[in-house]
Protein backbone atom coordinates (compact mmCIF):
# COMPACT_ATOMS: atom_id res chain seq x y z
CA UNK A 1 -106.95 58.95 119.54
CA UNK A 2 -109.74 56.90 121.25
CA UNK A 3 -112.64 58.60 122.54
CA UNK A 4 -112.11 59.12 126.35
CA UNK A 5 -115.00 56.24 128.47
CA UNK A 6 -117.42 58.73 129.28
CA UNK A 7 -118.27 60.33 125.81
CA UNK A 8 -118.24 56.67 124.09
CA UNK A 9 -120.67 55.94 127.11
CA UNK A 10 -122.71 58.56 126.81
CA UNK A 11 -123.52 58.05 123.19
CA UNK A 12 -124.35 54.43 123.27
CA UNK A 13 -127.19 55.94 125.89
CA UNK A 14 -128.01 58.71 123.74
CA UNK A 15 -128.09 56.39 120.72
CA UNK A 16 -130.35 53.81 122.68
CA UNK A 17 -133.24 56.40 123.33
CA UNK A 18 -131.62 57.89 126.26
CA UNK A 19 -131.87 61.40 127.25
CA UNK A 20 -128.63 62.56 129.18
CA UNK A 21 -128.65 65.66 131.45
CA UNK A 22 -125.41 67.24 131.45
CA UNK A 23 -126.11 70.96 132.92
CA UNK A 24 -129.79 70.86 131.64
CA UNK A 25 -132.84 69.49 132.56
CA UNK A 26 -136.13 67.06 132.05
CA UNK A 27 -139.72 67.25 132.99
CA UNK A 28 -140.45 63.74 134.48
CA UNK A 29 -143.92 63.01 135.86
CA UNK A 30 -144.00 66.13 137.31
CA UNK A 31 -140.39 66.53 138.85
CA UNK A 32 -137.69 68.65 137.32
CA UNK A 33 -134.30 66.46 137.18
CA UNK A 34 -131.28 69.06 136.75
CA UNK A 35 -128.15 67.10 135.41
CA UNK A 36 -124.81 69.13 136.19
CA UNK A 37 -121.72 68.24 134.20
CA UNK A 38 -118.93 66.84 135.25
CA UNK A 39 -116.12 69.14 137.34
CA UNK A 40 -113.19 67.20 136.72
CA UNK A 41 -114.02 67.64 132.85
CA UNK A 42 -114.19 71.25 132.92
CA UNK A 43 -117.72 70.27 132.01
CA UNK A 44 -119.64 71.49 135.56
CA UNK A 45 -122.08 74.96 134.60
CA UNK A 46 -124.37 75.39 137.26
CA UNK A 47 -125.61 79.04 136.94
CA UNK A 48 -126.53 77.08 132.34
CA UNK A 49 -128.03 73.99 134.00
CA UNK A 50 -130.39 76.59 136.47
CA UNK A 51 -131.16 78.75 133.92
CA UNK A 52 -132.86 76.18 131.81
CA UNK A 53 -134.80 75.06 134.79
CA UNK A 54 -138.42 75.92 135.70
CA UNK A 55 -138.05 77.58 139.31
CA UNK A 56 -142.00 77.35 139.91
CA UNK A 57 -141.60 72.77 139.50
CA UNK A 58 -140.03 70.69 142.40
CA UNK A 59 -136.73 69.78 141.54
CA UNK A 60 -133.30 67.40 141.94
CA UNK A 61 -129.99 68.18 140.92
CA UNK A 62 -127.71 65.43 140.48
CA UNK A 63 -124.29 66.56 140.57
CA UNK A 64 -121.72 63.70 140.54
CA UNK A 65 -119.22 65.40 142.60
CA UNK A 66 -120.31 67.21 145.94
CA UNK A 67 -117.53 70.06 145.59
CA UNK A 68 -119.92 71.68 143.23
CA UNK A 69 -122.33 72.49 146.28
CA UNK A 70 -119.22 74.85 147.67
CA UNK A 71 -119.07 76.93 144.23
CA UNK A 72 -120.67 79.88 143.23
CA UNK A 73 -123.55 80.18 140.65
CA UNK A 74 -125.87 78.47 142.62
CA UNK A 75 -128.93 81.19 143.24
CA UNK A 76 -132.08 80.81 144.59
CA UNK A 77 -132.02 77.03 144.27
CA UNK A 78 -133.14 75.45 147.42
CA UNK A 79 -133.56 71.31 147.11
CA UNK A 80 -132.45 68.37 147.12
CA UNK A 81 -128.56 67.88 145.56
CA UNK A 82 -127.39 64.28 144.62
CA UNK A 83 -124.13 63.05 144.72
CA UNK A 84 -121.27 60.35 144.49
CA UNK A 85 -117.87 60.36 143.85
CA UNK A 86 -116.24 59.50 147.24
CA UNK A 87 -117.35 56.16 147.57
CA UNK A 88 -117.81 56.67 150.97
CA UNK A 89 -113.39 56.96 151.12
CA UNK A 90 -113.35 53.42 150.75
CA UNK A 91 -111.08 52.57 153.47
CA UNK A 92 -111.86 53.76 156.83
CA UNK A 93 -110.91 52.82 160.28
CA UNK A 94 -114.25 52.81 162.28
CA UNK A 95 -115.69 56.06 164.13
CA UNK A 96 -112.83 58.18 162.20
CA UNK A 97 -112.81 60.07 158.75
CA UNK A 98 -111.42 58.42 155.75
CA UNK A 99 -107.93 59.16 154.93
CA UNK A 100 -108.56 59.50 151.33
CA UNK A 101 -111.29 61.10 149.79
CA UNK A 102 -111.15 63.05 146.35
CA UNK A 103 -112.47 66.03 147.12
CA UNK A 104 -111.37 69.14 148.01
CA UNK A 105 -114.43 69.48 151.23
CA UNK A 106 -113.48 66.45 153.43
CA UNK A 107 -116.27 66.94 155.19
CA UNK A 108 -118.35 65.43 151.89
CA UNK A 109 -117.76 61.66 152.32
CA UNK A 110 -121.02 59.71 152.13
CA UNK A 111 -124.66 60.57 153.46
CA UNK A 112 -126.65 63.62 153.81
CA UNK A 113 -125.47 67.01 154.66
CA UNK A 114 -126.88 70.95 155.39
CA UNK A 115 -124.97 72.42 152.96
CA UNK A 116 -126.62 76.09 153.20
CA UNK A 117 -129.31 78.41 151.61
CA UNK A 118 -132.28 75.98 151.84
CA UNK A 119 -129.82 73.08 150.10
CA UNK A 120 -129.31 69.52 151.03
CA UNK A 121 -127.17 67.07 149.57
CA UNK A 122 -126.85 63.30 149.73
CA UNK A 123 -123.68 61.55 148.82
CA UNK A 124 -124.25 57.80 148.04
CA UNK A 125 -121.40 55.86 148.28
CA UNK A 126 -121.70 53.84 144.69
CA UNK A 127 -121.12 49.88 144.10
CA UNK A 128 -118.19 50.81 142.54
CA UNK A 129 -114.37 51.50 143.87
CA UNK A 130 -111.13 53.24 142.59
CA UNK A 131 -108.92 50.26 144.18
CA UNK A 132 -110.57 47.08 144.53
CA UNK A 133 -111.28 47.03 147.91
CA UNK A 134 -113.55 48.34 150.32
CA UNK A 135 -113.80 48.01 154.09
CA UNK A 136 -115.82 50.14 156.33
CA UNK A 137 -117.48 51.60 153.44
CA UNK A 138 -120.00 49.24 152.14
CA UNK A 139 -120.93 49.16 149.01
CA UNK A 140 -124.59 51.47 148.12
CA UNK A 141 -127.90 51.67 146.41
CA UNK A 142 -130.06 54.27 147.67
CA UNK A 143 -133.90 54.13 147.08
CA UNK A 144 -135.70 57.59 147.93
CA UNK A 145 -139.66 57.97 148.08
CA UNK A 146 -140.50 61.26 146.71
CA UNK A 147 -144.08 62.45 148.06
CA UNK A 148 -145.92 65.65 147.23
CA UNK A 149 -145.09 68.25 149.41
């Protein structure tokens, strides 16, 4: 049977120098990057992916889908938590929720939430779409500056 997207992805990165985070984590220029796996795949390991992390280095977690922030495993770790997943619903009358979001919080639809114990999360809403089309949910690319604290 053919590979599923993902894991062909994933090794064309790997096999083109990349180094991919799935519950682990990289030293970059100073700032700890924790990559969770997927929760859909049965992949998502939060309390493995901490573990391997250095508690004493400023880090980010980037989780793809913010229901991980509402499960437990998650200790003493108080940053930054990036997501995506929702797309921002896609398809949303203006001032109300979206009617479809796939997640199980519908509270987590796009920007940045208080989600608890020193945690904060921001959900970009992604270029891409599940149905081709979008309105009221424009497409994103997020830039952060990260400064010394």
């Amino acid at each position: 049977s053919e590979l599923p997207v993902a894991v062909r992805l994933s090794s064309m990165l790997t096999a083109a120098g990349t180094q991919m985070l799935s519950n682990s984590s990289a030293v970059v220029a100073g700032l700890q990057i924790v990559g969770m796996g997927e929760l859909w795949a049965h992949q998502f390991d939060v309390q493995s992916a901490l573990a391997g992390a250095d508690p004493a280095l400023p880090t980010l977690v980037l989780s793809h889908n913010p229901d991980t922030v509402d499960l437990p495993g998650w200790g003493d770790y108080d940053g930054w938590i990036l997501s995506g997943h929702t797309h921002g619903g896609q398809c949303k009358a203006p001032f109300l929720t979206p009617p479809i979001l796939p997640v199980r919080n519908k509270r987590y639809s796009a920007g940045e939430y208080e989600v608890g114990h020193g945690r904060r999360m921001y959900i970009n809403r992604g270029i891409g779409h599940s149905i081709p089309v979008r309105f009221n949910a424009r497409p994103e690319i997020t830039v952060f500056t990260l400064e010394s604290a």
